[in-house]
C-alpha atoms as a PDB file:
ATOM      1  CA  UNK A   1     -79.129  74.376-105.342  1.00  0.00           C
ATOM      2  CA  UNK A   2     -79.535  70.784-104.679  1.00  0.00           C
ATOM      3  CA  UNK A   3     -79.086  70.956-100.898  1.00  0.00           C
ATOM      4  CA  UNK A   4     -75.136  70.878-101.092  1.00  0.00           C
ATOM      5  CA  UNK A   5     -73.989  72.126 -98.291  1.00  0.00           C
ATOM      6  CA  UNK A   6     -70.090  73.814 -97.468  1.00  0.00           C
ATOM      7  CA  UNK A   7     -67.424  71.020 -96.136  1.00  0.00           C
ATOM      8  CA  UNK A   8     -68.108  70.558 -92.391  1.00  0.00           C
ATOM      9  CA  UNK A   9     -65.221  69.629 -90.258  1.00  0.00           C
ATOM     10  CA  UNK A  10     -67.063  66.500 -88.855  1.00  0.00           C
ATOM     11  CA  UNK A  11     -66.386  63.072 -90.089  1.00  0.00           C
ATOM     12  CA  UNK A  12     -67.871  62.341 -93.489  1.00  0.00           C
ATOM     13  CA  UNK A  13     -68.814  58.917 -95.449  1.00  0.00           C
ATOM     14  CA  UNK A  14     -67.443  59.562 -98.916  1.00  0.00           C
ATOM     15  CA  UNK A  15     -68.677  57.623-101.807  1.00  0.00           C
ATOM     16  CA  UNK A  16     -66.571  57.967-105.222  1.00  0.00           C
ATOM     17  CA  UNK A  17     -68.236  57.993-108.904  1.00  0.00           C
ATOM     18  CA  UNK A  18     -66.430  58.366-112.514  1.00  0.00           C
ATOM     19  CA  UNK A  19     -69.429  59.856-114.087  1.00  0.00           C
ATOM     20  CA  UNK A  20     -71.580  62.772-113.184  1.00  0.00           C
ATOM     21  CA  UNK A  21     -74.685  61.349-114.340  1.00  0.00           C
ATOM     22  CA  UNK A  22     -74.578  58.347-111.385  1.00  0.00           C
ATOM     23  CA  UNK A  23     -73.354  60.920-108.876  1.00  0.00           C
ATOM     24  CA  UNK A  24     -75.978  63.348-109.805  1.00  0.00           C
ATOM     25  CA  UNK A  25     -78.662  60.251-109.116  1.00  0.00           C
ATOM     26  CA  UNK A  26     -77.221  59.225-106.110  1.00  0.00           C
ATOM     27  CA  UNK A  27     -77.060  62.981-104.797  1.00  0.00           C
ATOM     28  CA  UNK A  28     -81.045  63.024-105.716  1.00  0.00           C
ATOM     29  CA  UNK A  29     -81.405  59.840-103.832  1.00  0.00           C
ATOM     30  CA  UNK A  30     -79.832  61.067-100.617  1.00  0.00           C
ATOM     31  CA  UNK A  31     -81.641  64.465-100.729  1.00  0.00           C
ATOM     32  CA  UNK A  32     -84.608  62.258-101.360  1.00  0.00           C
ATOM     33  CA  UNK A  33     -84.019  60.823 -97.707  1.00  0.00           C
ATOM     34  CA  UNK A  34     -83.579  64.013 -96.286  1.00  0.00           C
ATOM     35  CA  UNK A  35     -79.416  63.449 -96.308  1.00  0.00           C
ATOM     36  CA  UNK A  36     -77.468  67.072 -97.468  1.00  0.00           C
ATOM     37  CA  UNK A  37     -74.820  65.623 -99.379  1.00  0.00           C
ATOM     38  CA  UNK A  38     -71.280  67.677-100.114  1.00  0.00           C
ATOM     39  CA  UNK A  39     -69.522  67.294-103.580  1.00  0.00           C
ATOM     40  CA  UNK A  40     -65.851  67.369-104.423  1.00  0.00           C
ATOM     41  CA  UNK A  41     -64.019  66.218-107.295  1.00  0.00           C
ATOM     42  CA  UNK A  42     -60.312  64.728-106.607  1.00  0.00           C
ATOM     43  CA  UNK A  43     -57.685  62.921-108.547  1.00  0.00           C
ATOM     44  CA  UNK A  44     -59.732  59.687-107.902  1.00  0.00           C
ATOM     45  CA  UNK A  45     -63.188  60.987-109.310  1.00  0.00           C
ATOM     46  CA  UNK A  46     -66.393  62.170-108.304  1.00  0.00           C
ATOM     47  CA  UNK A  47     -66.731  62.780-104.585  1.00  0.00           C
ATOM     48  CA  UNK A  48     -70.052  62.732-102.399  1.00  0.00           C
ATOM     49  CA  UNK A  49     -69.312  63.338 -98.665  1.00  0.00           C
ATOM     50  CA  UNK A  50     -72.310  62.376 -96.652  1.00  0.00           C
ATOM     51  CA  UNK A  51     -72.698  63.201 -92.675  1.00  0.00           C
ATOM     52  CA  UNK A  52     -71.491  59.924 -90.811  1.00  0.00           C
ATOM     53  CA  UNK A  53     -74.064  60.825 -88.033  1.00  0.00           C
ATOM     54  CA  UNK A  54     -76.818  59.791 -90.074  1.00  0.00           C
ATOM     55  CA  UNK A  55     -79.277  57.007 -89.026  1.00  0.00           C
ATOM     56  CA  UNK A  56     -78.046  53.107 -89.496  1.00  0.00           C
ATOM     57  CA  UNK A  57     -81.570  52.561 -91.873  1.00  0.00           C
ATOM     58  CA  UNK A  58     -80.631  55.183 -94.096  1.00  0.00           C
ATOM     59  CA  UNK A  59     -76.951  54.672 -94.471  1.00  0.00           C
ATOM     60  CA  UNK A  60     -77.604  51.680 -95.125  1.00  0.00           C
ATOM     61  CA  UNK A  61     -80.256  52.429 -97.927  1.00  0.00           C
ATOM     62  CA  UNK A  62     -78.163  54.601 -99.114  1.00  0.00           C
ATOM     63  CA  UNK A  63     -74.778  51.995 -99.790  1.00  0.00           C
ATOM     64  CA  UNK A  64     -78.063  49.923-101.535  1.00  0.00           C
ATOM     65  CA  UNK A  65     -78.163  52.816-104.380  1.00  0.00           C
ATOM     66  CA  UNK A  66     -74.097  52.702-104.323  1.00  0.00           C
ATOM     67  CA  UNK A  67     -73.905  49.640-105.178  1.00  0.00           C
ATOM     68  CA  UNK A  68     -76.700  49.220-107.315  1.00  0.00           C
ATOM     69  CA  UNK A  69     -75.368  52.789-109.327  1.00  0.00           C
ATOM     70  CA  UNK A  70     -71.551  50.829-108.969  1.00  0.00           C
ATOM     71  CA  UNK A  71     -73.175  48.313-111.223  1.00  0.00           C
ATOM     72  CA  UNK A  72     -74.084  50.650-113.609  1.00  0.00           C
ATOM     73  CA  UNK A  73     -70.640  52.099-113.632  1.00  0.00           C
ATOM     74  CA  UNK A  74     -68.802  48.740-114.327  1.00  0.00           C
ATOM     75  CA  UNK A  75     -71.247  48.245-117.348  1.00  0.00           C
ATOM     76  CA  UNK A  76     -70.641  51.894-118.891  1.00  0.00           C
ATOM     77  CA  UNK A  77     -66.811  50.634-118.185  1.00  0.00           C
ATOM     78  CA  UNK A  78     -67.272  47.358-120.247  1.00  0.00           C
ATOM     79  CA  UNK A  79     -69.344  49.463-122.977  1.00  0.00           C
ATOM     80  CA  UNK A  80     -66.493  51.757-123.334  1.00  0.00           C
ATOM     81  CA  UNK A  81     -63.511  50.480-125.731  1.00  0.00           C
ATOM     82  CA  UNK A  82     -60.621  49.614-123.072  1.00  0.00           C
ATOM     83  CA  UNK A  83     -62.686  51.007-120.178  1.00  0.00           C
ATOM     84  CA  UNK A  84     -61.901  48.259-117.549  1.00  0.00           C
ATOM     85  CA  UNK A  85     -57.909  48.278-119.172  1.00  0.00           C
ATOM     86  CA  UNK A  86     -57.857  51.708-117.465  1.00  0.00           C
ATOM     87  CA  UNK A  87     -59.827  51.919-114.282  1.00  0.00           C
ATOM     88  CA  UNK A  88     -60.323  49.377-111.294  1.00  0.00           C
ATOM     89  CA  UNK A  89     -60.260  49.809-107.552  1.00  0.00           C
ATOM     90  CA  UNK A  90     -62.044  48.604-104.446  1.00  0.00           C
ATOM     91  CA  UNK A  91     -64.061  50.836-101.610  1.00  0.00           C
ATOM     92  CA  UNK A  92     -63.011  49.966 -98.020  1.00  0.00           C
ATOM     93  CA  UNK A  93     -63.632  51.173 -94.596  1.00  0.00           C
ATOM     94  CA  UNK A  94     -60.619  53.296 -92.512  1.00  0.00           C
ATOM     95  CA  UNK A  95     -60.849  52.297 -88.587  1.00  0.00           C
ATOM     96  CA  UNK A  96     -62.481  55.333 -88.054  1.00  0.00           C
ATOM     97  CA  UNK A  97     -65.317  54.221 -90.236  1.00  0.00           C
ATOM     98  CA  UNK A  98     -64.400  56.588 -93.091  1.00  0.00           C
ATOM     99  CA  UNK A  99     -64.656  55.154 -96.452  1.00  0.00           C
ATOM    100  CA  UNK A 100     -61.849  54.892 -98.694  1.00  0.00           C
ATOM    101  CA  UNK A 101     -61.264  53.948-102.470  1.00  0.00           C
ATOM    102  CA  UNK A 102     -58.177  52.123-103.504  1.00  0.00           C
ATOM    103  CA  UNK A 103     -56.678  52.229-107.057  1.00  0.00           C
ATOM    104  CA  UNK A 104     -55.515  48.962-108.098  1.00  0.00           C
ATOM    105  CA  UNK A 105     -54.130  47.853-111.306  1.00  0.00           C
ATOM    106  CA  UNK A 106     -56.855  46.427-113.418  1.00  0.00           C
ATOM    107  CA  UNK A 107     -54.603  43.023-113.633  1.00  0.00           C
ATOM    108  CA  UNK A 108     -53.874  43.098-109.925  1.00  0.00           C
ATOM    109  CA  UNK A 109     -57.436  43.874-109.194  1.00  0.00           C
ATOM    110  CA  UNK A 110     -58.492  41.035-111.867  1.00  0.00           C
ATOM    111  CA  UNK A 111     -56.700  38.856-110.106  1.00  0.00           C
ATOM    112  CA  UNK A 112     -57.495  38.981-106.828  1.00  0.00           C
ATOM    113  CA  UNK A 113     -61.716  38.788-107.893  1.00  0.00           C
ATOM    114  CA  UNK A 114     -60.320  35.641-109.344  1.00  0.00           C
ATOM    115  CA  UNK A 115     -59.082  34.159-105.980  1.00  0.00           C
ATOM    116  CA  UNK A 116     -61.028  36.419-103.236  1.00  0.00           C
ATOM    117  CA  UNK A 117     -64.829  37.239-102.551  1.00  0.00           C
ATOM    118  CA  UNK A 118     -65.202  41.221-102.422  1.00  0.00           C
ATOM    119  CA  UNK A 119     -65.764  41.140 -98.838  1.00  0.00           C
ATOM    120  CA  UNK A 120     -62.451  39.461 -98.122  1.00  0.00           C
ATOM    121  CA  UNK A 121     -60.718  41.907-100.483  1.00  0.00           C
ATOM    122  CA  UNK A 122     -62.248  44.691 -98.252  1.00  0.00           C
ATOM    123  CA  UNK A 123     -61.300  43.020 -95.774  1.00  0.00           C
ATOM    124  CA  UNK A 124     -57.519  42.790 -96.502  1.00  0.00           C
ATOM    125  CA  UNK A 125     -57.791  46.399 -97.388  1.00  0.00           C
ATOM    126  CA  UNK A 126     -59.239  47.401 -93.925  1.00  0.00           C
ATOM    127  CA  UNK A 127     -56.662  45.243 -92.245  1.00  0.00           C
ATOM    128  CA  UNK A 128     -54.188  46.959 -93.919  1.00  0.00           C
ATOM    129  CA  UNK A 129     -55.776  50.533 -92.917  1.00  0.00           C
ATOM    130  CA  UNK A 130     -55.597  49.145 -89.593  1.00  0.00           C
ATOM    131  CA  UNK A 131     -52.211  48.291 -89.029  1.00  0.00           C
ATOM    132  CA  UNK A 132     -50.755  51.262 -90.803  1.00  0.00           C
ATOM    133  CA  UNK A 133     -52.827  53.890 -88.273  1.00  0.00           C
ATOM    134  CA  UNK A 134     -51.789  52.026 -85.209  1.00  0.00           C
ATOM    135  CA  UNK A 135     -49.590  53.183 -82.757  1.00  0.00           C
ATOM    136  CA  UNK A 136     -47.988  49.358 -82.319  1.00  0.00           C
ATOM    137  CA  UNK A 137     -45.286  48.174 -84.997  1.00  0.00           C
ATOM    138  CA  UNK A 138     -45.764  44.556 -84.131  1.00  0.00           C
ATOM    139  CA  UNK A 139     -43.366  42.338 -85.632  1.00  0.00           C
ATOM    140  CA  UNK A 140     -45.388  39.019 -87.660  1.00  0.00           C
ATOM    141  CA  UNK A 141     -42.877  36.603 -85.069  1.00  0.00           C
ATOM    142  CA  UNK A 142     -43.990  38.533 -81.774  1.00  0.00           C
ATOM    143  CA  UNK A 143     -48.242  38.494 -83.524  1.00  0.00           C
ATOM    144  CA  UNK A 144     -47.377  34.766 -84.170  1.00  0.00           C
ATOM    145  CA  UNK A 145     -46.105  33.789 -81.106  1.00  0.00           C
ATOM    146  CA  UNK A 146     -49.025  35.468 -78.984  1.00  0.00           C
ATOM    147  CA  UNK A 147     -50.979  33.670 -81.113  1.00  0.00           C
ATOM    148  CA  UNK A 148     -49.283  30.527 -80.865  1.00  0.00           C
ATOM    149  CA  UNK A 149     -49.707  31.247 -76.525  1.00  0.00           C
ATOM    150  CA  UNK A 150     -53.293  31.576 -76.834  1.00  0.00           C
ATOM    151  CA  UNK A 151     -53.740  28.214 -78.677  1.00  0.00           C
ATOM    152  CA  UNK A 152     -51.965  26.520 -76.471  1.00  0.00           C
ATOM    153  CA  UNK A 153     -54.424  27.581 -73.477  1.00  0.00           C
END
């Protein structure tokens, strides 16, 4: 057993993989660093909840190897015939620092790479997370207009 513990009711990081063999890396990886990793599979893919109480340094190490085994994933996409025509979506933070994975529609998602850097798409995402969690249902002309007050100070 490869140090996979039960779900714990504390927060969890969550990182998302569509093949076994990257998840099974980054799981070796984290238990490398000492970081007991839980595993779920859900309609999105493969699911690796880490502990968000880890230390900065080694989350941090750790969304290195995400990205890096990400990379590998969009090549085995592009290998396989119509593999990016199927599959596309972008990893964002929720305000309570969770992290999320949105499907998009490969020509939405196309599109907006086209136009956007990643970290504003994340960005939108998160602002989006934001907004629909809040208490507030601020109208855009009342956002605007505070806005517009603060300017003119």
């Amino acid at each position: 057993m490869h140090g996979i513990a039960k779900p714990l009711a504390s927060i969890m990081i969550e990182y998302i993989f569509f093949e076994a063999s990257l998840r099974s890396a980054f799981v070796e990886y984290a238990e490398g660093l000492r970081i007991t990793c839980t595993l779920h599979d859900d309609t999105m893919g493969l699911v690796v909840a880490i502990p968000e109480d880890i230390a900065e340094d080694l989350e941090d190490m750790l969304e290195e190897r995400y990205d890096e085994l990400q990379e590998e994933q969009t090549q085995l996409l592009a290998e396989e015939e119509g593999g990016l025509k199927r599959l596309a979506g972008f990893r964002f933070e929720l305000p309570g620092g969770q992290s999320r994975m949105v499907p998009v529609q490969p020509d939405i998602a196309n599109r907006l790479m086209a136009e956007f850097s990643l970290e504003e798409i994340q960005a939108l995402f998160e602002a989006v997370a934001r907004s629909a969690v809040s208490a507030e249902e601020d109208s855009l002309c009342k956002t605007l207009a505070e806005e517009k007050a603060r300017g003119a100070k």
